[in-house]
Structure formats: C-alpha cells, structure tokens
Protein backbone atom coordinates (compact mmCIF):
# COMPACT_ATOMS: atom_id res chain seq x y z
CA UNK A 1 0.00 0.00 0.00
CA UNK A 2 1.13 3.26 -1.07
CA UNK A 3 2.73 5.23 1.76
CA UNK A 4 0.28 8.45 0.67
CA UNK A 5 -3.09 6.01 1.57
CA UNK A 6 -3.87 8.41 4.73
CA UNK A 7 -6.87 10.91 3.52
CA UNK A 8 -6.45 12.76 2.06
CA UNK A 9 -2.45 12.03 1.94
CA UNK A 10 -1.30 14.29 -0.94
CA UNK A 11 2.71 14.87 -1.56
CA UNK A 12 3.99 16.80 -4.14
CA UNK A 13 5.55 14.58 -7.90
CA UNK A 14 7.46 16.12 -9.98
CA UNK A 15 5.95 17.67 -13.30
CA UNK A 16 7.79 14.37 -15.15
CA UNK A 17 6.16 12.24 -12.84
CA UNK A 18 2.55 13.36 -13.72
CA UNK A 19 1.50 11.09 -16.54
CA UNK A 20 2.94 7.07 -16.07
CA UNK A 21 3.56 4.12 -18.33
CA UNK A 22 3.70 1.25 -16.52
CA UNK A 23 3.67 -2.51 -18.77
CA UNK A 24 -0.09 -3.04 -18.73
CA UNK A 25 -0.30 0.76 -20.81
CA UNK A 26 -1.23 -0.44 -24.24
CA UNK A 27 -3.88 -2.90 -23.28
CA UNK A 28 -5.50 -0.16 -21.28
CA UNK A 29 -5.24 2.06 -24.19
CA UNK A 30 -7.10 -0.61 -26.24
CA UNK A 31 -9.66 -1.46 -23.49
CA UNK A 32 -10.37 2.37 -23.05
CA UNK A 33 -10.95 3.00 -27.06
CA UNK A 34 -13.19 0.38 -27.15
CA UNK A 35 -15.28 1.45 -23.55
CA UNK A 36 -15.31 4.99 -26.29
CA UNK A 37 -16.23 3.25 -29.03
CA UNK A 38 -19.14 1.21 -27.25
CA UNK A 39 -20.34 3.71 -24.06
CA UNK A 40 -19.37 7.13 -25.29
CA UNK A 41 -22.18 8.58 -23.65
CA UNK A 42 -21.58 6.65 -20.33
CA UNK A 43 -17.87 7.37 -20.06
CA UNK A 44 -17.75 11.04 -21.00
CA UNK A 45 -19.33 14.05 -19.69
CA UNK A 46 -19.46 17.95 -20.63
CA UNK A 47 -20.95 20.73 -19.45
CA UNK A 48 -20.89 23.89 -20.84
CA UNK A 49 -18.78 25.59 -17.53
CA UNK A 50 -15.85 22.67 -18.23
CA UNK A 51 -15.45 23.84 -22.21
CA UNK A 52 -13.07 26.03 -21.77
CA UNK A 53 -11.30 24.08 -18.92
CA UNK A 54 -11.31 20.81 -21.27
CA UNK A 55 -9.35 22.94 -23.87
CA UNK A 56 -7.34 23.82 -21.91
CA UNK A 57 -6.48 20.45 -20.29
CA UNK A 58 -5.79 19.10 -23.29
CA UNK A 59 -3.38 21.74 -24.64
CA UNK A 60 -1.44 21.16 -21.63
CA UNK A 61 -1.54 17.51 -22.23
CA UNK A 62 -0.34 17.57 -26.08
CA UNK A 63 2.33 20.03 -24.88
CA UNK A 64 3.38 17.39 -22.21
CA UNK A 65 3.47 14.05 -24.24
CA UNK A 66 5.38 15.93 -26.87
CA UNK A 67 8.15 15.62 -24.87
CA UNK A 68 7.71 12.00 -23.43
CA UNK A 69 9.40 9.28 -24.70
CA UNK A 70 6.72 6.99 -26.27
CA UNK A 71 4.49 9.23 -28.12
CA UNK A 72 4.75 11.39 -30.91
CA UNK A 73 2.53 14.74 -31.49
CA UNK A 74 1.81 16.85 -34.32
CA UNK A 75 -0.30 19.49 -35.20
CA UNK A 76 -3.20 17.14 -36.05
CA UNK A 77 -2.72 13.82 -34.71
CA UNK A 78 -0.74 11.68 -32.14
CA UNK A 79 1.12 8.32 -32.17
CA UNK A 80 0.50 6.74 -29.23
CA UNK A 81 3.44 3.84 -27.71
CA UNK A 82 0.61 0.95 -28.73
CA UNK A 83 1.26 2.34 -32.52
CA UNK A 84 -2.25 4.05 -32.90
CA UNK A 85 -2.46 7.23 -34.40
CA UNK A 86 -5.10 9.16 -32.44
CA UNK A 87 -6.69 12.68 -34.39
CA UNK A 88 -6.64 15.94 -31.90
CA UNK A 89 -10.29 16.21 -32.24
CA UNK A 90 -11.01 19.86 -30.72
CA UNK A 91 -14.56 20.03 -30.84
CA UNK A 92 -14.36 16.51 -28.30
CA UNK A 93 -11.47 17.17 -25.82
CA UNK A 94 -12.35 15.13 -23.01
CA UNK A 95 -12.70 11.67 -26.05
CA UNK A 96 -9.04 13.57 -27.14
CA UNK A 97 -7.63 13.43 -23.81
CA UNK A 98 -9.09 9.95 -23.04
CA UNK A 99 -7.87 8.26 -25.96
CA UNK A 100 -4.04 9.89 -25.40
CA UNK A 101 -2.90 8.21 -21.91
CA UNK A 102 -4.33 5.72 -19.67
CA UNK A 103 -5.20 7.67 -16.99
CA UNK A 104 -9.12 8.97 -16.21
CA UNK A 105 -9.48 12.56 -15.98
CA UNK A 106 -11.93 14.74 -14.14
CA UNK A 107 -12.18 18.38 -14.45
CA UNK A 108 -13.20 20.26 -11.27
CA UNK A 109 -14.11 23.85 -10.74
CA UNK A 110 -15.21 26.13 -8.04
CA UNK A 111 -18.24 28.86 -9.23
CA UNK A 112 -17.88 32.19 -8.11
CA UNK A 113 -21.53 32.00 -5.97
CA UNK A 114 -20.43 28.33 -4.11
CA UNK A 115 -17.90 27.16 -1.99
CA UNK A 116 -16.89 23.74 -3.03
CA UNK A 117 -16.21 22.60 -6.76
CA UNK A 118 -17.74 20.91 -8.91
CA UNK A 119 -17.53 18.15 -11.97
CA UNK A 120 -17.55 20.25 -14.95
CA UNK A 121 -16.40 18.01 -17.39
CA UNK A 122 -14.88 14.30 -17.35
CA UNK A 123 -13.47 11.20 -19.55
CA UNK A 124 -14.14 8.16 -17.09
CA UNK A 125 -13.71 4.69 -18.00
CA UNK A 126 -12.77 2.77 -14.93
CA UNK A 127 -15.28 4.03 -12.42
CA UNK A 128 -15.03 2.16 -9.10
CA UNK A 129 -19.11 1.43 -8.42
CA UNK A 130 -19.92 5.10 -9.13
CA UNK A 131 -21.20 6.73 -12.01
CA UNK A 132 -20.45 9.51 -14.07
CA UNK A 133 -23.88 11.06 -15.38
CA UNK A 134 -24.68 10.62 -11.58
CA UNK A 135 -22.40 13.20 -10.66
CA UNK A 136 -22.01 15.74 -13.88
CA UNK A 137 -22.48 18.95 -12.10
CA UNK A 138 -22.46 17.99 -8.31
CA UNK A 139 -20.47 19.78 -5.48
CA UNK A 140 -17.42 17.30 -4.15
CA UNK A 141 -19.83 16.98 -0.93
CA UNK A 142 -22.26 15.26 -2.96
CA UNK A 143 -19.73 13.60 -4.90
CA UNK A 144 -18.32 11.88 -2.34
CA UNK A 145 -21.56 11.41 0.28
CA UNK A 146 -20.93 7.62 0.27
CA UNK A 147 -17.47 8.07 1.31
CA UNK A 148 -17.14 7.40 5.25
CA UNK A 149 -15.97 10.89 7.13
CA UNK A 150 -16.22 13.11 3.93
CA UNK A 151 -19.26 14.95 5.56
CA UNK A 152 -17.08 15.99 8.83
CA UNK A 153 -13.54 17.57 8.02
CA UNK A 154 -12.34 15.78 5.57
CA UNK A 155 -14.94 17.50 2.85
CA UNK A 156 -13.25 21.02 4.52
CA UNK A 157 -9.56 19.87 4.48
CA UNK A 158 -10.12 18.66 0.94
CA UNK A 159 -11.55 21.63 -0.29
CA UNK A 160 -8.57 24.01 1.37
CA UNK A 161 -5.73 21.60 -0.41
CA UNK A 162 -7.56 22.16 -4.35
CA UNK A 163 -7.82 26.08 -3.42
CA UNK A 164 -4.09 26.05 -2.35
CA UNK A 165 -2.74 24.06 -5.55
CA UNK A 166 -0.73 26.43 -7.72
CA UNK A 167 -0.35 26.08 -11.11
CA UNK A 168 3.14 24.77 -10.87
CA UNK A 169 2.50 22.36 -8.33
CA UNK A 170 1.13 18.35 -9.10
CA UNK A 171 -0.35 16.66 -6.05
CA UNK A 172 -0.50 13.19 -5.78
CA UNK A 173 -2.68 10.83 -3.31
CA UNK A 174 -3.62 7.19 -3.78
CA UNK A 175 -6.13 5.39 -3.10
CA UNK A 176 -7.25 1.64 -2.53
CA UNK A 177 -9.65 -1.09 -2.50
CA UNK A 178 -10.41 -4.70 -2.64
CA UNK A 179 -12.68 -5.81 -4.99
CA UNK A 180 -13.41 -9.78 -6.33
CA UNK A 181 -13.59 -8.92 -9.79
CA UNK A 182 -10.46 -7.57 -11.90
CA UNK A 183 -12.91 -5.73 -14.36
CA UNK A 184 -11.34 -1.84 -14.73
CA UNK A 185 -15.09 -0.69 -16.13
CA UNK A 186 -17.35 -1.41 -12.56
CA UNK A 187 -19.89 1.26 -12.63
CA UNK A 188 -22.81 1.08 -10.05
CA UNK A 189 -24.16 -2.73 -10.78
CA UNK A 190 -20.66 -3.97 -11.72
CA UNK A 191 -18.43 -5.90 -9.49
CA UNK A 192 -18.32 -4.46 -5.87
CA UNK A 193 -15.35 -3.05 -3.90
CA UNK A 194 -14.98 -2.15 -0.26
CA UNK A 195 -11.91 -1.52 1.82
CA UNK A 196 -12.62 -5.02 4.16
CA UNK A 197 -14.68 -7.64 2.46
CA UNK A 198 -17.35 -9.26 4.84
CA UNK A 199 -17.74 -12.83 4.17
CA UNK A 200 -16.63 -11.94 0.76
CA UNK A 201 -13.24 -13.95 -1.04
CA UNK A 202 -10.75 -11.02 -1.85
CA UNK A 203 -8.99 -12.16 -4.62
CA UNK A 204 -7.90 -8.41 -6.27
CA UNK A 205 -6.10 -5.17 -4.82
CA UNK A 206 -6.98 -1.92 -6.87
CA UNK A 207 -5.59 0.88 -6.24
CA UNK A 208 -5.75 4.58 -7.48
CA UNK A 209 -2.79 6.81 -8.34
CA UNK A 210 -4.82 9.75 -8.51
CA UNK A 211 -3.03 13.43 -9.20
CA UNK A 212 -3.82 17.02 -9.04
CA UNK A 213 -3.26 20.39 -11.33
CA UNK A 214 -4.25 23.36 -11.92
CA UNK A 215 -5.00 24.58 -15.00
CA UNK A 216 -3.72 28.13 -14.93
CA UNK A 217 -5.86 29.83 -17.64
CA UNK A 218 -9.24 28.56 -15.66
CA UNK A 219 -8.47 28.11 -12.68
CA UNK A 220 -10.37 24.36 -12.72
CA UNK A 221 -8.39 21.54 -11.38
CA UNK A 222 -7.93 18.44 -13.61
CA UNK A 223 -7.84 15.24 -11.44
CA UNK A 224 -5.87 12.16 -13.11
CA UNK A 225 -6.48 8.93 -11.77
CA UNK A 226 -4.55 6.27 -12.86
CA UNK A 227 -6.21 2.54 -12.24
CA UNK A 228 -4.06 -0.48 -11.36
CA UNK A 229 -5.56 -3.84 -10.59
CA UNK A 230 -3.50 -6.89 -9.20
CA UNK A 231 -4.22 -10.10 -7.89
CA UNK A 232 -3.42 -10.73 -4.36
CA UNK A 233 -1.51 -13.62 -4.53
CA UNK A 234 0.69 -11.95 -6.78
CA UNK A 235 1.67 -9.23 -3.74
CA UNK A 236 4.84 -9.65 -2.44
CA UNK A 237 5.55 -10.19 0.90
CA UNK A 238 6.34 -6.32 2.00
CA UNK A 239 3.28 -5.63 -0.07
CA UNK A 240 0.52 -8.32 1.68
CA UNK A 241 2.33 -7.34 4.91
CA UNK A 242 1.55 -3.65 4.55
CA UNK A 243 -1.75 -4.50 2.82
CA UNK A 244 -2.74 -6.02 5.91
CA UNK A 245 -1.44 -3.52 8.43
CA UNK A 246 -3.90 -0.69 6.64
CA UNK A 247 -6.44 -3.51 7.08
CA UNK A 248 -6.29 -3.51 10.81
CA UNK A 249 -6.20 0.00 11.16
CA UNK A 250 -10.09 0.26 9.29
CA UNK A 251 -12.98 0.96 12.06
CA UNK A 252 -16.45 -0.23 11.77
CA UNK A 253 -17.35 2.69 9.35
CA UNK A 254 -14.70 2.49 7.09
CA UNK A 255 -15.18 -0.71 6.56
C-alpha cells in the first residue's frame, strides 16, 4: 500500500512524474478505445462551464506528451506507444484526452456563488461502483456522500488543499480497494469493492494513483487517476504485509 493512503495524503511529484507508463499501458489504451467506441455517452461528460477548462487540459496535455518518450505529437494527430495514431479532435477534448494516456481525468471547478467545486467536465472509463452522469455537475460533498468521514472535516480539508494548488504544483494521493472482480469498467451494478470484504473472497487489490493540477488559464483543477488492478496472490511479501497492516487499522465505518 502506497505510503500516501492516509486521507487525504497528498505529496507533491514532480511535473515528469505526472503522466505514467507502466507494462499493462497499451492494453488499457485498447480497453479504453473500445469502452469509447461502445459507451461514449456513459464514459464522458461535458458541461458547458468545463469547455473552456477541457481545452485547456488538453493543450497542456499535447504540450506534455510531446516531450515523453513513447508518443509522438503533431499538429493534427498523435502516435500513441501501442502504434495508434489518435486525431486531436477539438470540438471533443475530453474523447481527445481519453484516448491519449491511460489515466481517467476529471475536471473540477469552483463557481464564483459556491464554496466547493464541482464536476464540470470528465473522460471516465474505470469508475469504481460510481457513475459519471450521476455526478455531472455535483459539489465534491455530494460527490463523495458515500465516502465514510467526507461529511465531517475531511470534505473542509479537501476543499482548502484544491484552493491552495498552484499552477506549478502536481499533487498526488492514492487510493485503494479490494474488490473480487479484476474488471477496470465497474460502474454502479458492476463488481463491488470495499476496503474489508465481509464474508466476501478477496482475490484483487486496486488501487488509485490519482493526481492534481491546476489549469492556470481557468483556474479548474484536472484530477488524473490512474487505475491499477493486481491479484493478491501476486503481492509480495512487503506488499501483503503492509496491505494487511492498513487492514487492521479500518474501524467499523470504514469498513
């Protein structure tokens, strides 16, 4: 378990560090074209206050994989490392931006008139039991009202670390759960997690490298999450031993 699992447990990563490619890259790229292909309209979300912000994203983006080893950007298209040539599509840049890497991104910003932010625009393939047109234009409170101790001080202390991020500055935070299925794509309906099983066989950890920018022009945050699924029994020993140690320290309610 990652050492940053405490909530909300953000560290600063280097600007380098803010996209990854880890081995399993290219068959995520595939799975996530075809969850595109087959459930645009489940997997991608717009509103008309995360335009500008979605632009935006994605220049950054194309500006940042130009200079990454594995991909190769032009003016109109870019090669990704699986060998697919992807089109910069600007009048869809959150299906632009999910096609590019393998990482979910969700666009979050903070109207003048309220005083948490909200989901303004999203591409979300691997959902963890949640869905996206559920939350399209909700507050993080409301976002995250299943989540055990978001309603007391963690919803405050979350909300003070996105208004403090500078545009310079990538957070990063993971997060973790156990469910019994490896499936990636588990909206509400689809295979369950939970931090401690019940009577349940826990055959999969998942965890969440999940990262935070600002966008500098907007002043939305973009919020990267990065979905990693591995069997248990393929943990090593360090690993299971810390796995259980974060185990034990779950109360009743987180669990």
């Amino acid at each position: 378990i990652p050492k940053h699992s405490r909530l909300p447990g953000v560290a600063p990563v280097e600007t380098p560090d803010w996209i990854v490619s880890p081995d399993d890259l290219n068959l995520q790229l595939q799975y996530r074209d075809a969850l595109f292909d087959a459930l645009c309209d489940h997997v991608l979300g717009l509103l008309d206050a995360g335009d500008a912000p979605a632009h935006e994203l994605l220049d950054i983006l194309l500006a940042y994989l130009a200079e990454r080893n594995g991909w190769d950007v032009d003016a109109s298209r870019v090669l990704r490392p699986d060998g697919r040539r992807v089109a910069i599509n600007r009048s869809e840049p959150m299906l632009t931006i999910g096609r590019l890497v393998s990482e979910d991104f969700c666009i979050l910003s903070k109207p003048r008139e309220q005083s948490e932010y909200v989901l303004v625009a999203a591409a979300l393939c691997f959902p963890a039991g949640w869905s996206l047109a559920d939350k399209m234009g909700r507050p993080m409170t409301e976002i995250h009202g299943p989540v055990p101790y978001y309603g007391r001080d963690l919803a405050k202390r979350v909300n003070r670390i996105f208004d403090g991020i500078r545009p310079e500055q990538i957070l990063l935070r993971f997060n973790w759960s156990l469910p019994t299925s490896p499936e990636l794509h588990a909206p509400p309906g689809g295979p369950a997690t939970s931090k401690m099983p019940k009577g349940e066989p826990v055959h999969f950890l998942c965890v969440e490298r999940q990262t935070l920018r600002r966008l500098p022009r907007t002043n939305a945050v973009a919020f990267g999450i990065r979905t990693t699924m591995t069997p248990i029994v393929n943990l090593r020993p360090e690993e299971a031993k810390s796995l259980l140690f974060e185990l034990e320290k779950q109360d009743d309610e987180m669990t």
